[in-house]
N, C-alpha and C. Protein backbone atom coordinates (compact mmCIF):
# COMPACT_ATOMS: atom_id res chain seq x y z
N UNK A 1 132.25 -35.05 5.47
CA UNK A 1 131.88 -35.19 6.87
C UNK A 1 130.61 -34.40 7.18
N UNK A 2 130.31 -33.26 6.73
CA UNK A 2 129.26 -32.31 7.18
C UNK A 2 128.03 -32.62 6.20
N UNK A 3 128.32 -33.11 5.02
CA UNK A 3 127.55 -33.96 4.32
C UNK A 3 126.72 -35.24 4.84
N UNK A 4 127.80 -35.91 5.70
CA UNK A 4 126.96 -37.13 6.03
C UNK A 4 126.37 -36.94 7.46
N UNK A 5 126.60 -35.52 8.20
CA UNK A 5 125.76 -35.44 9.44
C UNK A 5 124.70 -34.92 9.27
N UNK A 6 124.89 -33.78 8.57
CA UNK A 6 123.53 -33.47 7.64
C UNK A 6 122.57 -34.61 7.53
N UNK A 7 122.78 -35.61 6.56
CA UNK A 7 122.02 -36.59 6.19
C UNK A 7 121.49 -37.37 7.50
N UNK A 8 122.52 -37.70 8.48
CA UNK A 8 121.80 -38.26 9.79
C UNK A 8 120.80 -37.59 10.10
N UNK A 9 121.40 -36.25 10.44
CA UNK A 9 120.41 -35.84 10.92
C UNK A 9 119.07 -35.34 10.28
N UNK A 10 118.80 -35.49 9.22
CA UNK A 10 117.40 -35.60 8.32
C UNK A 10 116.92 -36.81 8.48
N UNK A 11 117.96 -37.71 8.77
CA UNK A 11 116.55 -38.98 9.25
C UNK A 11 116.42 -39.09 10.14
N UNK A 12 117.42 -38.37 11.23
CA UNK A 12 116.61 -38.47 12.48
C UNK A 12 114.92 -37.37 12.66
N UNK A 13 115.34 -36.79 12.05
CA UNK A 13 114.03 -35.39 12.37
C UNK A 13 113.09 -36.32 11.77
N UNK A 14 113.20 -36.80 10.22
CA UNK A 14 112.40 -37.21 9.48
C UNK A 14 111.43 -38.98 10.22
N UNK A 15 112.32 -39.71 11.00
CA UNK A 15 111.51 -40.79 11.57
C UNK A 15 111.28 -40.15 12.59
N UNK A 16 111.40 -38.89 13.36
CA UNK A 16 110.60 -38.92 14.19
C UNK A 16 109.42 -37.55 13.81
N UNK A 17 109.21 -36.94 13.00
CA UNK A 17 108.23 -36.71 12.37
C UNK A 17 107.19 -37.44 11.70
N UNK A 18 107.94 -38.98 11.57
CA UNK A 18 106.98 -40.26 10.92
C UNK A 18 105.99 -40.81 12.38
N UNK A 19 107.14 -41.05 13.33
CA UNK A 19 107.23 -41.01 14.42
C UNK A 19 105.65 -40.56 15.14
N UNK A 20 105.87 -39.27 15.13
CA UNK A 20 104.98 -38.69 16.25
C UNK A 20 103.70 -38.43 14.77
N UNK A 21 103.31 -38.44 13.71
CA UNK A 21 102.08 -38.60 13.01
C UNK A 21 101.05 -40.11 13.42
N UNK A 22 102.45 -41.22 13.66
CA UNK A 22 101.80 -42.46 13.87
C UNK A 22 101.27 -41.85 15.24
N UNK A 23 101.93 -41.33 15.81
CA UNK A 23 101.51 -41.36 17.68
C UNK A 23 99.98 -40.65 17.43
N UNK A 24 99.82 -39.61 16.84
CA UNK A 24 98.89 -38.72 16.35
C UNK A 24 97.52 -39.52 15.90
N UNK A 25 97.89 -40.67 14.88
CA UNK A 25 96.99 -41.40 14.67
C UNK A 25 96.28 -42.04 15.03
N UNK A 26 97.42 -42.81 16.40
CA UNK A 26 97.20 -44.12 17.09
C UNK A 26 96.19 -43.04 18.53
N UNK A 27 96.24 -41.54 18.75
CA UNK A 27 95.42 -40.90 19.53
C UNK A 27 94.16 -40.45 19.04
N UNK A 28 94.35 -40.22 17.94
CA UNK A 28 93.14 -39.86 17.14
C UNK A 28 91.99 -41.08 16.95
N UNK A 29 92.27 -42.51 17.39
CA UNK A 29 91.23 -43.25 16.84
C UNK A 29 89.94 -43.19 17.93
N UNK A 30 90.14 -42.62 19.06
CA UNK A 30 89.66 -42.41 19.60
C UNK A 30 88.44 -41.56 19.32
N UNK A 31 88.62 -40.39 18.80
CA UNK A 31 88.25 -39.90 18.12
C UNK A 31 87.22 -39.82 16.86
N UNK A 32 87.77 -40.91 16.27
CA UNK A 32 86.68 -41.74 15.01
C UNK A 32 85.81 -42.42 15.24
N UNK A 33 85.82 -43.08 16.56
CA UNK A 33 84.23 -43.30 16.68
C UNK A 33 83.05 -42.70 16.37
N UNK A 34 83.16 -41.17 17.06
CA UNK A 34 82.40 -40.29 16.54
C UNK A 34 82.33 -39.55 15.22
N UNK A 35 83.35 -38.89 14.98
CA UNK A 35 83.87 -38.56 13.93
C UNK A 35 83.67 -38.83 12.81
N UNK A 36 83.87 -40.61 12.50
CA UNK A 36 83.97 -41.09 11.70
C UNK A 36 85.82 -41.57 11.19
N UNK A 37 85.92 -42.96 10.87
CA UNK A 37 87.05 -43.06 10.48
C UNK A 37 87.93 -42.20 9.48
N UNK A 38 87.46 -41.73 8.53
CA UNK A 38 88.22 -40.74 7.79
C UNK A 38 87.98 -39.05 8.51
N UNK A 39 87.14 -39.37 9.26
CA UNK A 39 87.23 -37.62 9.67
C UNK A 39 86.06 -36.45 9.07
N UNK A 40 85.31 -37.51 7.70
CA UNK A 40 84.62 -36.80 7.75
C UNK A 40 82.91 -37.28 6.96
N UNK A 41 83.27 -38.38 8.36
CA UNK A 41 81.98 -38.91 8.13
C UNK A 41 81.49 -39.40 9.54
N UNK A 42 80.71 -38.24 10.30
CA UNK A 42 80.15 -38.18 11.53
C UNK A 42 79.30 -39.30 11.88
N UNK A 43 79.12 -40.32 12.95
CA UNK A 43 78.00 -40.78 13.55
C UNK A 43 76.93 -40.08 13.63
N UNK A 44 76.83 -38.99 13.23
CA UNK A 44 75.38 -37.91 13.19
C UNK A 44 75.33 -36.57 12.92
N UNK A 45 74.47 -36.16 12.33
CA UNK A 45 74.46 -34.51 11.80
C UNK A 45 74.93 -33.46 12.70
N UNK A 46 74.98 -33.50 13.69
CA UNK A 46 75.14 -32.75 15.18
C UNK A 46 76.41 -32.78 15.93
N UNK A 47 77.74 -33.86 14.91
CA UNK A 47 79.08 -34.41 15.26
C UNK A 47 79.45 -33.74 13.91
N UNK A 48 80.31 -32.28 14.30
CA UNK A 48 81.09 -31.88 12.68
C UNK A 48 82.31 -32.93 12.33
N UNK A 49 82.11 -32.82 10.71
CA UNK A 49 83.28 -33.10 10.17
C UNK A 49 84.73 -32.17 10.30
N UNK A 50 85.93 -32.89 10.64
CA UNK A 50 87.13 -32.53 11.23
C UNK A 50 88.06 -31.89 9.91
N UNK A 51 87.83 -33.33 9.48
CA UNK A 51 89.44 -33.34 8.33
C UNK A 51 89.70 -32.19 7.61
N UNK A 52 90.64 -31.89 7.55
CA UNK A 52 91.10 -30.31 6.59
C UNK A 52 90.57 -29.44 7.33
N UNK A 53 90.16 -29.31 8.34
CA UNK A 53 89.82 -28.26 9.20
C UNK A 53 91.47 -27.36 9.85
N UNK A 54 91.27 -26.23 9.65
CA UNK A 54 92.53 -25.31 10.22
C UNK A 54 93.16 -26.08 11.62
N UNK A 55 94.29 -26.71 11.13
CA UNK A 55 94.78 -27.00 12.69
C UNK A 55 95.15 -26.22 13.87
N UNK A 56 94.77 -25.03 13.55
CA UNK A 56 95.12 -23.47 15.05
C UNK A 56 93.43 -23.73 15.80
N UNK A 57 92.56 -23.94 14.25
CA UNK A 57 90.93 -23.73 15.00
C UNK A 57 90.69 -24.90 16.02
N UNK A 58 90.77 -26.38 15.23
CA UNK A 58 90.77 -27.51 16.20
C UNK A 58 92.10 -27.27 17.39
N UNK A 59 93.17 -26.90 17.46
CA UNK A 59 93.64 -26.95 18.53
C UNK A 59 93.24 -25.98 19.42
N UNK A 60 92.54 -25.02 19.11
CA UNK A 60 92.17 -24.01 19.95
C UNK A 60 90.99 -24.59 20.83
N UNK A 61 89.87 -25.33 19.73
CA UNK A 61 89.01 -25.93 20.43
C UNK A 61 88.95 -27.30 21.13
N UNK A 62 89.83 -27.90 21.11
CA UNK A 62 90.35 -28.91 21.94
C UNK A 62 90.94 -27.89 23.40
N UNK A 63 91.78 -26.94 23.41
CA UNK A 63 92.21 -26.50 24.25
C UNK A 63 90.56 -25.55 25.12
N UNK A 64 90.08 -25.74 24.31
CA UNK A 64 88.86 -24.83 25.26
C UNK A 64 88.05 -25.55 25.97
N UNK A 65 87.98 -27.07 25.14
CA UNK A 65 87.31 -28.08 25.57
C UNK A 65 88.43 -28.41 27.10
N UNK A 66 89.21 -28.59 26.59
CA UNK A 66 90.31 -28.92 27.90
C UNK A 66 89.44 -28.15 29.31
N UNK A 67 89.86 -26.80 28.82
CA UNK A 67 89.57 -25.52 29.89
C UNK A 67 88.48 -25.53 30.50
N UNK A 68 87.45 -25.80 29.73
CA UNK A 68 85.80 -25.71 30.07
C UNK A 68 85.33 -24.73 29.55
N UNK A 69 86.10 -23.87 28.71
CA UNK A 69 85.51 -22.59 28.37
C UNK A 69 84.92 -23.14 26.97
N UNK A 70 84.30 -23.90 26.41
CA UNK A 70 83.76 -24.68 25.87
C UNK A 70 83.09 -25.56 26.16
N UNK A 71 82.11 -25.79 25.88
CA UNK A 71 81.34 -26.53 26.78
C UNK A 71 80.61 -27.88 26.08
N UNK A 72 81.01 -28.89 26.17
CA UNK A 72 80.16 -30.27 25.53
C UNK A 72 80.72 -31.42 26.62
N UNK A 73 79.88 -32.12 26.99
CA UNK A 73 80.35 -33.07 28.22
C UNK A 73 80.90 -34.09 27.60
N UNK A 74 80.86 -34.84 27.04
CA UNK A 74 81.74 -35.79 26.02
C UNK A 74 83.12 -35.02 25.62
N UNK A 75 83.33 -34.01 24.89
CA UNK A 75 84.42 -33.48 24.53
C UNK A 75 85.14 -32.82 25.64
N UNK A 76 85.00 -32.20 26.89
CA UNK A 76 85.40 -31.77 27.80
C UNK A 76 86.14 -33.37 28.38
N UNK A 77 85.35 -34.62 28.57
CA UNK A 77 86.21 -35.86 29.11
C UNK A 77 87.15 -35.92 28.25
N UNK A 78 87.39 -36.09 27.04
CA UNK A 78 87.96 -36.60 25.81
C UNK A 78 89.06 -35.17 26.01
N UNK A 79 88.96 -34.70 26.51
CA UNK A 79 90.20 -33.16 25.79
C UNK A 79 90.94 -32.94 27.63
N UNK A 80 90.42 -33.77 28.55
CA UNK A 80 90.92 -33.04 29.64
C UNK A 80 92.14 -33.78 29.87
N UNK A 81 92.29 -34.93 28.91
CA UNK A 81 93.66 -35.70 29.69
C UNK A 81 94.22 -35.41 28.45
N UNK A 82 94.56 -34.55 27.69
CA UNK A 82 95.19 -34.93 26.47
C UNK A 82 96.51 -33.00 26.91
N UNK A 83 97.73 -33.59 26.85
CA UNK A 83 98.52 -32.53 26.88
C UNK A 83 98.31 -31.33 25.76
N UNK A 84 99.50 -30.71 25.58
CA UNK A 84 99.35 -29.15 24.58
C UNK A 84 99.82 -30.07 23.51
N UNK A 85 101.11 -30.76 24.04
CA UNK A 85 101.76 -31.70 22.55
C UNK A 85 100.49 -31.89 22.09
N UNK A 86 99.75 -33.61 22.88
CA UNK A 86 99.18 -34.13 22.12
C UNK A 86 97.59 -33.13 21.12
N UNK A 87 97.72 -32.13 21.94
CA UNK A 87 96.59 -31.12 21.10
C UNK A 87 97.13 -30.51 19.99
N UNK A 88 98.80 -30.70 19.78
CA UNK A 88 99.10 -29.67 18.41
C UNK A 88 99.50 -30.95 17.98
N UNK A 89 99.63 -32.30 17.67
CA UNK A 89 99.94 -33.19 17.17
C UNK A 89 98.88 -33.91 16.83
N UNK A 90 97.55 -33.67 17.22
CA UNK A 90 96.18 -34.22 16.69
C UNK A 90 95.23 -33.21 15.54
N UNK A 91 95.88 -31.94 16.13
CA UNK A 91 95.23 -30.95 15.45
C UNK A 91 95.88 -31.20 13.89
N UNK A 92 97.34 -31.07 14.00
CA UNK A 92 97.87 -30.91 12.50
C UNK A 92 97.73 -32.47 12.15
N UNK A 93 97.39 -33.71 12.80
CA UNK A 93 97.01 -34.73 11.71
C UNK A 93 95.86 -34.90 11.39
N UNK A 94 94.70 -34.17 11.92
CA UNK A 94 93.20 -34.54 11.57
C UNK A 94 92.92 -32.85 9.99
N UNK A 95 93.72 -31.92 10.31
CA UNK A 95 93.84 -30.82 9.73
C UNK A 95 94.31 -31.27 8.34
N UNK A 96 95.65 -32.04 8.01
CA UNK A 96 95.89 -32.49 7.21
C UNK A 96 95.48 -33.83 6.19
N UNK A 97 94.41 -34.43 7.08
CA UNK A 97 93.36 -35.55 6.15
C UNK A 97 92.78 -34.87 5.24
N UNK A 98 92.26 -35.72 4.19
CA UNK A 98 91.50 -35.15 2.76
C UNK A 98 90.33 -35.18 3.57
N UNK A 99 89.92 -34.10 2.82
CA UNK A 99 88.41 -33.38 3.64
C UNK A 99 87.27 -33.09 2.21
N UNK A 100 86.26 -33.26 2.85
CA UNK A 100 85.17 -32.83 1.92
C UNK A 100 84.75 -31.54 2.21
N UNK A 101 85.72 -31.08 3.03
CA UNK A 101 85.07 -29.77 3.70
C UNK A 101 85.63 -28.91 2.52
N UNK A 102 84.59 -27.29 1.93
CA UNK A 102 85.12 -26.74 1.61
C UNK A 102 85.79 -25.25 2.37
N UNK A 103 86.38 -25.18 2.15
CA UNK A 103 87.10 -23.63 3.32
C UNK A 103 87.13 -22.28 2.36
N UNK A 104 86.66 -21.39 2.04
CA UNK A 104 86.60 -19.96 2.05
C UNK A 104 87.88 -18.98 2.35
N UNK A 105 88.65 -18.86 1.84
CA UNK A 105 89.37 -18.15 2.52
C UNK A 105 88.75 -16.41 2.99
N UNK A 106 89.15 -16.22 3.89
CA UNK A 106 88.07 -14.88 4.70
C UNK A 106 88.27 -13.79 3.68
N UNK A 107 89.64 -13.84 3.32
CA UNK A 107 89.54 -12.23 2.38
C UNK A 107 89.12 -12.40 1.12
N UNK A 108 88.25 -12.81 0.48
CA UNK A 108 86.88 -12.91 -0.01
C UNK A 108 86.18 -11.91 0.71
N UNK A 109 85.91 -12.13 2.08
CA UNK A 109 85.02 -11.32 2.50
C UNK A 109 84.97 -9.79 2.82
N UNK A 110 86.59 -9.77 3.45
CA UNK A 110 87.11 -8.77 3.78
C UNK A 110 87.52 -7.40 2.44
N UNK A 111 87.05 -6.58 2.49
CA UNK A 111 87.16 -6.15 1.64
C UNK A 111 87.96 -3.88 2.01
C-alpha cells in the first residue's frame, strides 16, 4: 500500500515538473526572438547569451528588470507582467539549456 502511493505520488510531482518546464518553454519563446532560439545565439552583439547562465543571476535580473532597478526599456515591458513563479520557472529553464557560455567558478579567484 505505501509502496504504491509512493509511486503515485512520483508521478504526480514528476508530470507536473514535466508540466511546468513545458509552461517555462512555451514563456520563454518569447524571449528567443531576441535571444535566439537556443539561448545562445543573440539577434546582436549587444543581446547576451542566456543558456547555462546561473538561474539566481537571471532571476534576479528579470526581477530588477520587473522593479526598474534595472534599466532597459524592452526588458522592463517583457519582465513587468511576468510573476515571481514565472521568473523562477524561466530562470531555471533557460539556466539549464546547453550553453556555449563558459562559467569560472569565483573561488579561482578568491583566494
Amino acid at each position: 500500500m505505501k509502496a504504491s502511493l509512493l509511486i503515485a505520488l512520483l508521478a504526480v510531482v514528476s508530470a507536473s515538473a514535466h508540466a511546468g518546464a513545458g509552461a517555462a518553454a512555451q514563456k520563454a519563446e518569447v524571449c528567443a526572438a531576441c535571444h535566439g532560439a537556443d539561448f545562445n545565439t543573440p539577434i546582436s552583439a549587444d543581446i547576451p547569451r542566456l543558456a547555462g547562465q546561473y538561474p539566481d543571476y537571471l532571476a534576479r535580473a528579470l526581477t530588477d528588470y520587473k522593479s526598474g532597478a534595472r534599466k532597459n526599456a524592452l526588458m522592463n515591458g517583457q519582465a513587468e507582467g511576468l510573476s515571481a513563479q514565472d521568473i523562477t520557472e524561466l530562470s531555471a529553464y533557460i539556466g539549464a539549456l546547453p550553453s556555449s557560455l563558459i562559467v569560472i567558478p569565483l573561488h579561482r579567484f578568491i583566494r
